[in-house]
PDB file of N, CA and C in Angstrom:
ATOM      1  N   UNK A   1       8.497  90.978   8.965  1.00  0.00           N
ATOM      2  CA  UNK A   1       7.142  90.777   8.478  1.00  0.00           C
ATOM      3  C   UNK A   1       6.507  92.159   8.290  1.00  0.00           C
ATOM      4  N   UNK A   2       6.138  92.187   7.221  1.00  0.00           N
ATOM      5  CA  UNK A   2       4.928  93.640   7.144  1.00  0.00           C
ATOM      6  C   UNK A   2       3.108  93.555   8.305  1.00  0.00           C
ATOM      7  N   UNK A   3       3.232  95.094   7.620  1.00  0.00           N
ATOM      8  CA  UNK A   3       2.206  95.485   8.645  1.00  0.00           C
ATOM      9  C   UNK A   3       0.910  94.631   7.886  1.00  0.00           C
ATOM     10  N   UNK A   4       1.058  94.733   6.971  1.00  0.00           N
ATOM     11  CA  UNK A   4      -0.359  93.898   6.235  1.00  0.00           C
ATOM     12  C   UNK A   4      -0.376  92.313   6.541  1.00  0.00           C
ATOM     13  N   UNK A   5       0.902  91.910   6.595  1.00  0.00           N
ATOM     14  CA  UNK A   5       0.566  90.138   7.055  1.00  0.00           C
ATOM     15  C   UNK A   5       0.564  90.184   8.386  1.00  0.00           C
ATOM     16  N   UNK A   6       0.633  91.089   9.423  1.00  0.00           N
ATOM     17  CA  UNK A   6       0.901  91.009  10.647  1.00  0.00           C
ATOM     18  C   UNK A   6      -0.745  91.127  11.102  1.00  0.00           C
ATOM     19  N   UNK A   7      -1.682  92.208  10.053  1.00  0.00           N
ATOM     20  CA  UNK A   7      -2.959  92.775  10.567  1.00  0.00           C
ATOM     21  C   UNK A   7      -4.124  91.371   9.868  1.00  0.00           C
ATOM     22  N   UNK A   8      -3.374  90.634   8.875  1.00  0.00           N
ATOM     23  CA  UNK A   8      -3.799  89.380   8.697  1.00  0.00           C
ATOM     24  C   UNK A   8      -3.826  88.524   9.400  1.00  0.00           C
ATOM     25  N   UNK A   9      -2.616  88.276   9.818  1.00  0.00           N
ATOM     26  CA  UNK A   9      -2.342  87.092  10.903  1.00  0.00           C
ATOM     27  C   UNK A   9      -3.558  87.447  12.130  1.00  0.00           C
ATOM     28  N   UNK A  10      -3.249  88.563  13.004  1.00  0.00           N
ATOM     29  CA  UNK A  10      -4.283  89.503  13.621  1.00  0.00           C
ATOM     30  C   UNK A  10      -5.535  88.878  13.649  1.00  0.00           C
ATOM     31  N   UNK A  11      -6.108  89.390  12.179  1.00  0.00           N
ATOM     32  CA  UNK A  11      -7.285  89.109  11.656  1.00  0.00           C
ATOM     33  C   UNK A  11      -8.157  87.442  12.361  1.00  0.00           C
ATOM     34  N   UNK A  12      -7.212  86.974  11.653  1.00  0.00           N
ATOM     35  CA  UNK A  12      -7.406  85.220  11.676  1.00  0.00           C
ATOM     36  C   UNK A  12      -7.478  85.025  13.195  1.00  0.00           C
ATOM     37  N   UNK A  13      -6.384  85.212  13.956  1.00  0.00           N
ATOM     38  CA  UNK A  13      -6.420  84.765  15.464  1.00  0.00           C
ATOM     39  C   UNK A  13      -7.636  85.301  15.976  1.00  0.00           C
ATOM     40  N   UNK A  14      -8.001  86.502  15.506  1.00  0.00           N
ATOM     41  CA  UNK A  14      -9.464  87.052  16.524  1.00  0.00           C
ATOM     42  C   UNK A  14     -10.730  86.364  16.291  1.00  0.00           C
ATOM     43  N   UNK A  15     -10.817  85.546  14.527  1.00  0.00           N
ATOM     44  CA  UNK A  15     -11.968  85.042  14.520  1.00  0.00           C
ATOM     45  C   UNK A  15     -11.653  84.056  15.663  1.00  0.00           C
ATOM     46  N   UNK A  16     -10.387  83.245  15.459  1.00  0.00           N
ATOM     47  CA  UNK A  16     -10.577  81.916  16.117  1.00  0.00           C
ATOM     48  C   UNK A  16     -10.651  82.833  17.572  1.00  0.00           C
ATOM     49  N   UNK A  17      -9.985  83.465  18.542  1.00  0.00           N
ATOM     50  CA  UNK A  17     -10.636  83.383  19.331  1.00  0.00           C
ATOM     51  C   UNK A  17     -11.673  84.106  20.375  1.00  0.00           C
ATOM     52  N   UNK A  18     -13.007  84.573  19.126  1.00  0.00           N
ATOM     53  CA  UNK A  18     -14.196  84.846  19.132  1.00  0.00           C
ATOM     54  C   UNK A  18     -14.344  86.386  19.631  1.00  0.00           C
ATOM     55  N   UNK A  19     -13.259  86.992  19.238  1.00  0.00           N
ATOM     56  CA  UNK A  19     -13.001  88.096  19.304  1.00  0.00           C
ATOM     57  C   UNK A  19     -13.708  89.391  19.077  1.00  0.00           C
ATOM     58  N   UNK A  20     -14.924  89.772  19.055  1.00  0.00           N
ATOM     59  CA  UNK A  20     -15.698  90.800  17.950  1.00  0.00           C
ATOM     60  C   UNK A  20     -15.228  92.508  18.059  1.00  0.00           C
ATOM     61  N   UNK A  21     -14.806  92.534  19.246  1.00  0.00           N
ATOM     62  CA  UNK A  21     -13.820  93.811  19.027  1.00  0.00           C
ATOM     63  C   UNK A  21     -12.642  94.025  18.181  1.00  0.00           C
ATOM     64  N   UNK A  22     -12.015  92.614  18.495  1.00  0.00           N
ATOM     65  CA  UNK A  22     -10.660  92.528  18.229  1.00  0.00           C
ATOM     66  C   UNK A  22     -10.541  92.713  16.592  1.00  0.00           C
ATOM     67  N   UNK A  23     -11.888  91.373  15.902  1.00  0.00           N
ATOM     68  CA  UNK A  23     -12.221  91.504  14.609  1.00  0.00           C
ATOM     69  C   UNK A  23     -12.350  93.023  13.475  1.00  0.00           C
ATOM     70  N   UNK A  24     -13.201  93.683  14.725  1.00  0.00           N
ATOM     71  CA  UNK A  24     -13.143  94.843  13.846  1.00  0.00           C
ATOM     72  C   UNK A  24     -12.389  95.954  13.673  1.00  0.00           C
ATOM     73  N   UNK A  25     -11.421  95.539  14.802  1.00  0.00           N
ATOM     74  CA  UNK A  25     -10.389  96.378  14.633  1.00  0.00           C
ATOM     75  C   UNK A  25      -9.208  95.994  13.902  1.00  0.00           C
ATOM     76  N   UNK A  26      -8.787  94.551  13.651  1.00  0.00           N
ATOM     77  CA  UNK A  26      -7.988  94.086  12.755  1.00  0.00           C
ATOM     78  C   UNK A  26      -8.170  94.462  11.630  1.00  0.00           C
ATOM     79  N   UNK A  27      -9.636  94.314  11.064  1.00  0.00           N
ATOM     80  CA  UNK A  27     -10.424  94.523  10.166  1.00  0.00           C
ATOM     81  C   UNK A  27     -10.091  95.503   9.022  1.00  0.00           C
ATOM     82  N   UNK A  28     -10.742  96.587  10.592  1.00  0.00           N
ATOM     83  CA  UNK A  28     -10.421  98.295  10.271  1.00  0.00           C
ATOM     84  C   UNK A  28      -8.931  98.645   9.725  1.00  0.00           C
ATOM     85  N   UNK A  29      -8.467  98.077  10.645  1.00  0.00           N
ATOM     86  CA  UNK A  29      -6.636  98.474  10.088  1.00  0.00           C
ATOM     87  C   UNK A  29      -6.003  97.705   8.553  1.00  0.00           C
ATOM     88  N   UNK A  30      -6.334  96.616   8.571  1.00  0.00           N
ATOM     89  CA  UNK A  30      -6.419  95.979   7.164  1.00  0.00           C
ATOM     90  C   UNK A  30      -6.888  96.460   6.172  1.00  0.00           C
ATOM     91  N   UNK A  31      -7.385  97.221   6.216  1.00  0.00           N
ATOM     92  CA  UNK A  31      -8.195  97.481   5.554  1.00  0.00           C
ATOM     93  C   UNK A  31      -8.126  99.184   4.866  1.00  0.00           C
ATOM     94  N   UNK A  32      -7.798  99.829   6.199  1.00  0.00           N
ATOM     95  CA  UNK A  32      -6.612 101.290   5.857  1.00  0.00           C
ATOM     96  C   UNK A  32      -5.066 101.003   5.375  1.00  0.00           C
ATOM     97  N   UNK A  33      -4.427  99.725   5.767  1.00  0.00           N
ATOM     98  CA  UNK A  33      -3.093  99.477   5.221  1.00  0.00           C
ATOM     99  C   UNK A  33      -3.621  99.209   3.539  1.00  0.00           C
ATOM    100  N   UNK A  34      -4.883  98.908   3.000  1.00  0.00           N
ATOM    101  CA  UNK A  34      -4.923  98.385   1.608  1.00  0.00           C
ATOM    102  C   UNK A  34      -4.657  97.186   0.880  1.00  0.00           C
ATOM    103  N   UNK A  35      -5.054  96.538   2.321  1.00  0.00           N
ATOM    104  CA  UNK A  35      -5.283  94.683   2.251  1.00  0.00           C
ATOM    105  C   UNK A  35      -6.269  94.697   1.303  1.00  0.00           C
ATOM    106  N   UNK A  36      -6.413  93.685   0.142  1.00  0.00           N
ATOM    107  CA  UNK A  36      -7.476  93.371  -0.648  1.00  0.00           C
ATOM    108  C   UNK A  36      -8.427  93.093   0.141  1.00  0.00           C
ATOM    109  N   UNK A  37      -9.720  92.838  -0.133  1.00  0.00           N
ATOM    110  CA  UNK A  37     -10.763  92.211   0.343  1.00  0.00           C
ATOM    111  C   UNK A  37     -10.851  90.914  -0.164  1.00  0.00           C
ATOM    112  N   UNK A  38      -9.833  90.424  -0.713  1.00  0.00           N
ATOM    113  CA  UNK A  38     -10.049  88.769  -0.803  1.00  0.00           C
ATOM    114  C   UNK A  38      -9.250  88.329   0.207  1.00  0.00           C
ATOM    115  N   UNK A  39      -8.032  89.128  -0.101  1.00  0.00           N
ATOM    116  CA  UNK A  39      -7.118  88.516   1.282  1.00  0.00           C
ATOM    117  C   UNK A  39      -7.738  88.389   2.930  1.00  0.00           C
ATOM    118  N   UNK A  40      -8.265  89.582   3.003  1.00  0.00           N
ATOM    119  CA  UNK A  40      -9.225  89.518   4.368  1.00  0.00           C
ATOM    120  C   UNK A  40     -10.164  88.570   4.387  1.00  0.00           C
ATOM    121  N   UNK A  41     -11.096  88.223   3.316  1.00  0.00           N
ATOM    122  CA  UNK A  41     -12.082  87.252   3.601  1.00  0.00           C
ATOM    123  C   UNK A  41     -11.119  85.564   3.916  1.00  0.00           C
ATOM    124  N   UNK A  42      -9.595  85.899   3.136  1.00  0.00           N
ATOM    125  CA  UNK A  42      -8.901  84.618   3.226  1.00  0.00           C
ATOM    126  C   UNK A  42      -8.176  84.470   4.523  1.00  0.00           C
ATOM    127  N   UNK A  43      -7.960  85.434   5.378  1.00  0.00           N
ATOM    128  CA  UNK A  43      -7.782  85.431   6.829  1.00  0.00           C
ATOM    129  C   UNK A  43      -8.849  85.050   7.579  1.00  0.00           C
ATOM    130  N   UNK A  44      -9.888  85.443   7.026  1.00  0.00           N
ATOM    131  CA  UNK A  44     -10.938  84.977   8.057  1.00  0.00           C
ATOM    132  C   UNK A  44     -11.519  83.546   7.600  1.00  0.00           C
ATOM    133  N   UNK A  45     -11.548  83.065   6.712  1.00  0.00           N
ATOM    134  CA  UNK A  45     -11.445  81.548   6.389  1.00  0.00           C
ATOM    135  C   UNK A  45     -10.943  80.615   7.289  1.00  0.00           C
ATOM    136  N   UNK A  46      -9.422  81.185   7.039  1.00  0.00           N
ATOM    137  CA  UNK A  46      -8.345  80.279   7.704  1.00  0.00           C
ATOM    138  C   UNK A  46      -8.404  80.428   9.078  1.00  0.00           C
ATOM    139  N   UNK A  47      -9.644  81.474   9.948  1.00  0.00           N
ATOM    140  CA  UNK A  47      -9.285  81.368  11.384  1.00  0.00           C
ATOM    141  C   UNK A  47     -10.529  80.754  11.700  1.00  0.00           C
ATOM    142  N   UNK A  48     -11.478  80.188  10.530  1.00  0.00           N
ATOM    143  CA  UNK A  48     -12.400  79.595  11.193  1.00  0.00           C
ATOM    144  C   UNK A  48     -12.433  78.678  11.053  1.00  0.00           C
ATOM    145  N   UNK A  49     -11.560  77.487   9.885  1.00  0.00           N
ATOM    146  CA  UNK A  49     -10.882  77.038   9.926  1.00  0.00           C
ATOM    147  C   UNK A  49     -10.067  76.309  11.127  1.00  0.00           C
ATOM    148  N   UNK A  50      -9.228  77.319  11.508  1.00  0.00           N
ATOM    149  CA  UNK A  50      -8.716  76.890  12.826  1.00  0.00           C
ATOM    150  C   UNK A  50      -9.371  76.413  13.898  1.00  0.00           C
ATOM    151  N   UNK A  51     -10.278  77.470  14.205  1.00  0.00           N
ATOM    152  CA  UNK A  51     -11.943  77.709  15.210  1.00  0.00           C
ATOM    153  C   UNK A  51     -11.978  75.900  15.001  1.00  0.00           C
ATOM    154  N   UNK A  52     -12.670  75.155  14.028  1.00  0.00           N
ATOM    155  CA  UNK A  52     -13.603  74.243  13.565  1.00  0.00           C
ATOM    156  C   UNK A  52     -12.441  72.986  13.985  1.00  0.00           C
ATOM    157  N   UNK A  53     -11.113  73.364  13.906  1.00  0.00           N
ATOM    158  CA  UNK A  53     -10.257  71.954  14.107  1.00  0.00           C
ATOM    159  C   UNK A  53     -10.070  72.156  15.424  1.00  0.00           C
ATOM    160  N   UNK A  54     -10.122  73.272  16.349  1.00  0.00           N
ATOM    161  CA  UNK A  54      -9.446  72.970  17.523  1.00  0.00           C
ATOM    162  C   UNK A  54     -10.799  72.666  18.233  1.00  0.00           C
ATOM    163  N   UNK A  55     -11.916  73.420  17.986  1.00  0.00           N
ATOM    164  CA  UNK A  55     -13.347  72.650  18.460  1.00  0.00           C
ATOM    165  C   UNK A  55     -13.674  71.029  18.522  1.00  0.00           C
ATOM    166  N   UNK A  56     -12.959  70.917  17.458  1.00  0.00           N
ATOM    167  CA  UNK A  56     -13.537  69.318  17.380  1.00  0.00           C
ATOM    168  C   UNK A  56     -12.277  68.394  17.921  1.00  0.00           C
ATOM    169  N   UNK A  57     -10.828  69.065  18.495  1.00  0.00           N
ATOM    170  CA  UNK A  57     -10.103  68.325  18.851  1.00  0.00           C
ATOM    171  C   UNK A  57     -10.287  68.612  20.478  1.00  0.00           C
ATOM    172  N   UNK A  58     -10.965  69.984  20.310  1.00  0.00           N
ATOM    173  CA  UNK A  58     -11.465  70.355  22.220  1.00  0.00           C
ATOM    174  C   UNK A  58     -12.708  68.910  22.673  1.00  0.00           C
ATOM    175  N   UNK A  59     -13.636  68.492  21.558  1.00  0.00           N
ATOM    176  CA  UNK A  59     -14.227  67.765  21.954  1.00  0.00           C
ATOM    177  C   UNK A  59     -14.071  66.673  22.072  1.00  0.00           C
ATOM    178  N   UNK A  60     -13.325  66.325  21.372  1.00  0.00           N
ATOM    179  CA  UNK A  60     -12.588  64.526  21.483  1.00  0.00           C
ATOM    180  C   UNK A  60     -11.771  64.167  22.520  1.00  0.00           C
ATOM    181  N   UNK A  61     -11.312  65.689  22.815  1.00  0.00           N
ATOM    182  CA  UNK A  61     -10.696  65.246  24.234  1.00  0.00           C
ATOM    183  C   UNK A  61     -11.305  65.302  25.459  1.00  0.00           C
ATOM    184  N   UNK A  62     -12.314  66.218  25.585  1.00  0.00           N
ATOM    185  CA  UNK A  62     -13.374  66.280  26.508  1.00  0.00           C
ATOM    186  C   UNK A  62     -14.047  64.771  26.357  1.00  0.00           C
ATOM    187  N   UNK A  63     -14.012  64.436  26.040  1.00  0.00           N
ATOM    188  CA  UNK A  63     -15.180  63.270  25.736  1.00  0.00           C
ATOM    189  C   UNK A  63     -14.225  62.020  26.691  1.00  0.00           C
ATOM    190  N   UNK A  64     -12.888  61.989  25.913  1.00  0.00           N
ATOM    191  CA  UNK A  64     -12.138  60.812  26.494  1.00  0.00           C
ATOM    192  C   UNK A  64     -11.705  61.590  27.649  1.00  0.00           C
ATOM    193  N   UNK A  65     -11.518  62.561  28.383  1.00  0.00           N
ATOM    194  CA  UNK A  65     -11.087  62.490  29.943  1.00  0.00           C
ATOM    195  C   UNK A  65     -12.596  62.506  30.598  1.00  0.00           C
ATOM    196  N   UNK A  66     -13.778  63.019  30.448  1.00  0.00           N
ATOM    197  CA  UNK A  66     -14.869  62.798  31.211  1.00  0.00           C
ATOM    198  C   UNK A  66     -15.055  60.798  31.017  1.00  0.00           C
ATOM    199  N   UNK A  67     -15.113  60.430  29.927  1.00  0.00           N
ATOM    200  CA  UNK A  67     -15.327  58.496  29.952  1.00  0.00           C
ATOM    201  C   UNK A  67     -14.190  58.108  30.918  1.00  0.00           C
ATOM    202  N   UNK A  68     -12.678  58.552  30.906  1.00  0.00           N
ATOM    203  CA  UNK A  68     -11.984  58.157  31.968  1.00  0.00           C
ATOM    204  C   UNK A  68     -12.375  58.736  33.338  1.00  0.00           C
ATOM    205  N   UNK A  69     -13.027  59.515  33.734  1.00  0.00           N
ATOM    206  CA  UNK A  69     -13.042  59.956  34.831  1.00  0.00           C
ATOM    207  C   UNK A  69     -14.712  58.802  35.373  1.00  0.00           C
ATOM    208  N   UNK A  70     -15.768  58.902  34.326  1.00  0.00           N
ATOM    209  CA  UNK A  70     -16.941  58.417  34.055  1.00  0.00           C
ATOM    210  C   UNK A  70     -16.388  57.234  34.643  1.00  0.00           C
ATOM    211  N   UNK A  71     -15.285  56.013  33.610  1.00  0.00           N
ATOM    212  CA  UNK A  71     -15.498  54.977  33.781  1.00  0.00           C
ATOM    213  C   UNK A  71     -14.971  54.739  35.304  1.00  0.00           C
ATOM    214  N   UNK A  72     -14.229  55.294  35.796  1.00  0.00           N
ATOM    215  CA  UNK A  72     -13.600  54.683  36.868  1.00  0.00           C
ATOM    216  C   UNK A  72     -14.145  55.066  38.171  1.00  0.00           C
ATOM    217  N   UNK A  73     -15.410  55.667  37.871  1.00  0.00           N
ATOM    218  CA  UNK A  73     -16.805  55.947  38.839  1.00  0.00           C
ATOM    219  C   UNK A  73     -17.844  55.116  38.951  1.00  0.00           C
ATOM    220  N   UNK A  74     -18.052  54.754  37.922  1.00  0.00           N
ATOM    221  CA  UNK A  74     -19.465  53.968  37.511  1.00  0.00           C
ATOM    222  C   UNK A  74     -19.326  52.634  36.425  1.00  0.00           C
ATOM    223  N   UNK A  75     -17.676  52.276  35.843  1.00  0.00           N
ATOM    224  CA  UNK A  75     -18.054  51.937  34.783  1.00  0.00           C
ATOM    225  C   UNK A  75     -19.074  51.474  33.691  1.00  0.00           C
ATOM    226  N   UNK A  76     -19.746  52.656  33.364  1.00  0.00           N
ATOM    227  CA  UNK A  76     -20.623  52.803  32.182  1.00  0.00           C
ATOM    228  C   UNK A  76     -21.617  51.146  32.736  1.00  0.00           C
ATOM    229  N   UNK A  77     -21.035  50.066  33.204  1.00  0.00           N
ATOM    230  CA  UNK A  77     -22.274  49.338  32.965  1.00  0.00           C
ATOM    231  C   UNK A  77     -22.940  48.992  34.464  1.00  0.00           C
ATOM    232  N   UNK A  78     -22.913  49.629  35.323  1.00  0.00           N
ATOM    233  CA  UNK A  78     -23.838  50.165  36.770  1.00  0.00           C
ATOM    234  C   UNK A  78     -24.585  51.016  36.579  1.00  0.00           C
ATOM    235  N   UNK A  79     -24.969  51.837  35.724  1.00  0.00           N
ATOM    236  CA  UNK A  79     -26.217  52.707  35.511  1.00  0.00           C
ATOM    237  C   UNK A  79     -25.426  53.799  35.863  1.00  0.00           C
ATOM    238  N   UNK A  80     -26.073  54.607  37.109  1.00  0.00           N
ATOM    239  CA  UNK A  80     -25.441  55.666  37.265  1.00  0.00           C
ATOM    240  C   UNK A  80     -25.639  57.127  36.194  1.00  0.00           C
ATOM    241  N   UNK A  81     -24.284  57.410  36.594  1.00  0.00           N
ATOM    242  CA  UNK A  81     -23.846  59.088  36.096  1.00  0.00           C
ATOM    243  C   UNK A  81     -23.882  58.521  34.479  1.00  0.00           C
ATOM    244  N   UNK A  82     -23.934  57.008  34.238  1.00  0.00           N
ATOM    245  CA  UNK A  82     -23.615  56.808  32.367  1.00  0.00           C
ATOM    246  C   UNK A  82     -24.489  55.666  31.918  1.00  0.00           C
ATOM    247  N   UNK A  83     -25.828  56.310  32.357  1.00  0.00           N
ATOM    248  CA  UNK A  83     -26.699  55.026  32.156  1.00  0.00           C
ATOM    249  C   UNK A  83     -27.036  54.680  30.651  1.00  0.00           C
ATOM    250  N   UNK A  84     -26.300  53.554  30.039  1.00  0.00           N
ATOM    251  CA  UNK A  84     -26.350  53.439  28.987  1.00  0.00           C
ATOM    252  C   UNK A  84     -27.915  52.798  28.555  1.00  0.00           C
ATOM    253  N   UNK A  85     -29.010  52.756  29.763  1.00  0.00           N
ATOM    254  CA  UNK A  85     -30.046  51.773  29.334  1.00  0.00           C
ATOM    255  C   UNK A  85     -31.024  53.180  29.187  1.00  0.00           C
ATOM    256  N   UNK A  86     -30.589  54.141  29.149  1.00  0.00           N
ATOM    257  CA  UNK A  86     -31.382  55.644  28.772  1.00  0.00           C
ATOM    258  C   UNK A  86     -31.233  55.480  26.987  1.00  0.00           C
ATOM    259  N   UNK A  87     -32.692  56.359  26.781  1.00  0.00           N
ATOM    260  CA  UNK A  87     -32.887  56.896  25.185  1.00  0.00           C
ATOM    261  C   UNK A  87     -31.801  57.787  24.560  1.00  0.00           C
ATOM    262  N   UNK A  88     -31.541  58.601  26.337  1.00  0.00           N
ATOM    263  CA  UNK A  88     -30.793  59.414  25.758  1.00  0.00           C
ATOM    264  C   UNK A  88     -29.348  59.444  25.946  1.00  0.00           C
ATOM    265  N   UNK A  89     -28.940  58.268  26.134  1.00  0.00           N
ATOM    266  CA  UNK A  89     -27.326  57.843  26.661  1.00  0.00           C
ATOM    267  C   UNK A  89     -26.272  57.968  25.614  1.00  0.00           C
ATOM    268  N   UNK A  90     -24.914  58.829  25.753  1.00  0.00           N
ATOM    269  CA  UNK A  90     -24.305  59.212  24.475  1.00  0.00           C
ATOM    270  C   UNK A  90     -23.018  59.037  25.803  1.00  0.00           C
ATOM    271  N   UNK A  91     -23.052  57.490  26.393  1.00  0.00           N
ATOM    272  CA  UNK A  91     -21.934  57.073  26.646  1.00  0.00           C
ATOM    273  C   UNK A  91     -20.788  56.576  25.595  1.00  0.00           C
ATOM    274  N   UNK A  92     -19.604  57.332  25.778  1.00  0.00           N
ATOM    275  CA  UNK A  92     -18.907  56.729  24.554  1.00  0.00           C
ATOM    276  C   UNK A  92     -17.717  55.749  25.311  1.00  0.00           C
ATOM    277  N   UNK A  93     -17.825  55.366  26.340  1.00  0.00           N
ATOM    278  CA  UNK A  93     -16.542  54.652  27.362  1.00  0.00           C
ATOM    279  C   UNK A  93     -16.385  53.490  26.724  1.00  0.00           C
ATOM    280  N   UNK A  94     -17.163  52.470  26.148  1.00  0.00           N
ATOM    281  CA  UNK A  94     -16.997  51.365  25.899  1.00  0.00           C
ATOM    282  C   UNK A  94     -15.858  51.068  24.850  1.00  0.00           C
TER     283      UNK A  94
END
């Protein structure tokens, strides 16, 4: 693999993981190797990208091990830690 898809690859992993040093130093070096500036903006796409799918698969799973842990405490319909008779109840166990 070259140094330019390697400082890409780089690139991408630091957005996803929230890197701001890391970013600008991938950046920087991409950027002295004579990476386009489309290609860089297309590394950083694709790591936020990444960022946005593993966020929302971090939360779907958070959600179903707290309702399993939730339900087998309180099941959701005793009030409690998952009082579904609140305004603000964003029990999802059922």
């Amino acid at each position: 693999m070259d140094e330019k898809t390697k400082e890409l690859i780089a690139l991408g992993a630091s957005v996803t993981a929230h890197c701001q040093p890391c970013v600008k130093y991938h950046l920087g070096l991409a950027r002295s190797l004579g990476v386009s500036e489309e290609l860089i903006q297309e590394a950083i796409e694709i790591g936020q990208m990444v960022e946005r799918g593993a966020g929302s698969a971090m939360r779907d799973f958070l959600v179903e091990q707290s309702c399993k842990s939730v339900a087998e405490e309180c099941c959701c319909s005793s009030g409690g830690c998952c009082d579904t008779t609140s305004a603000e109840s964003s029990c999802k166990c059922k």
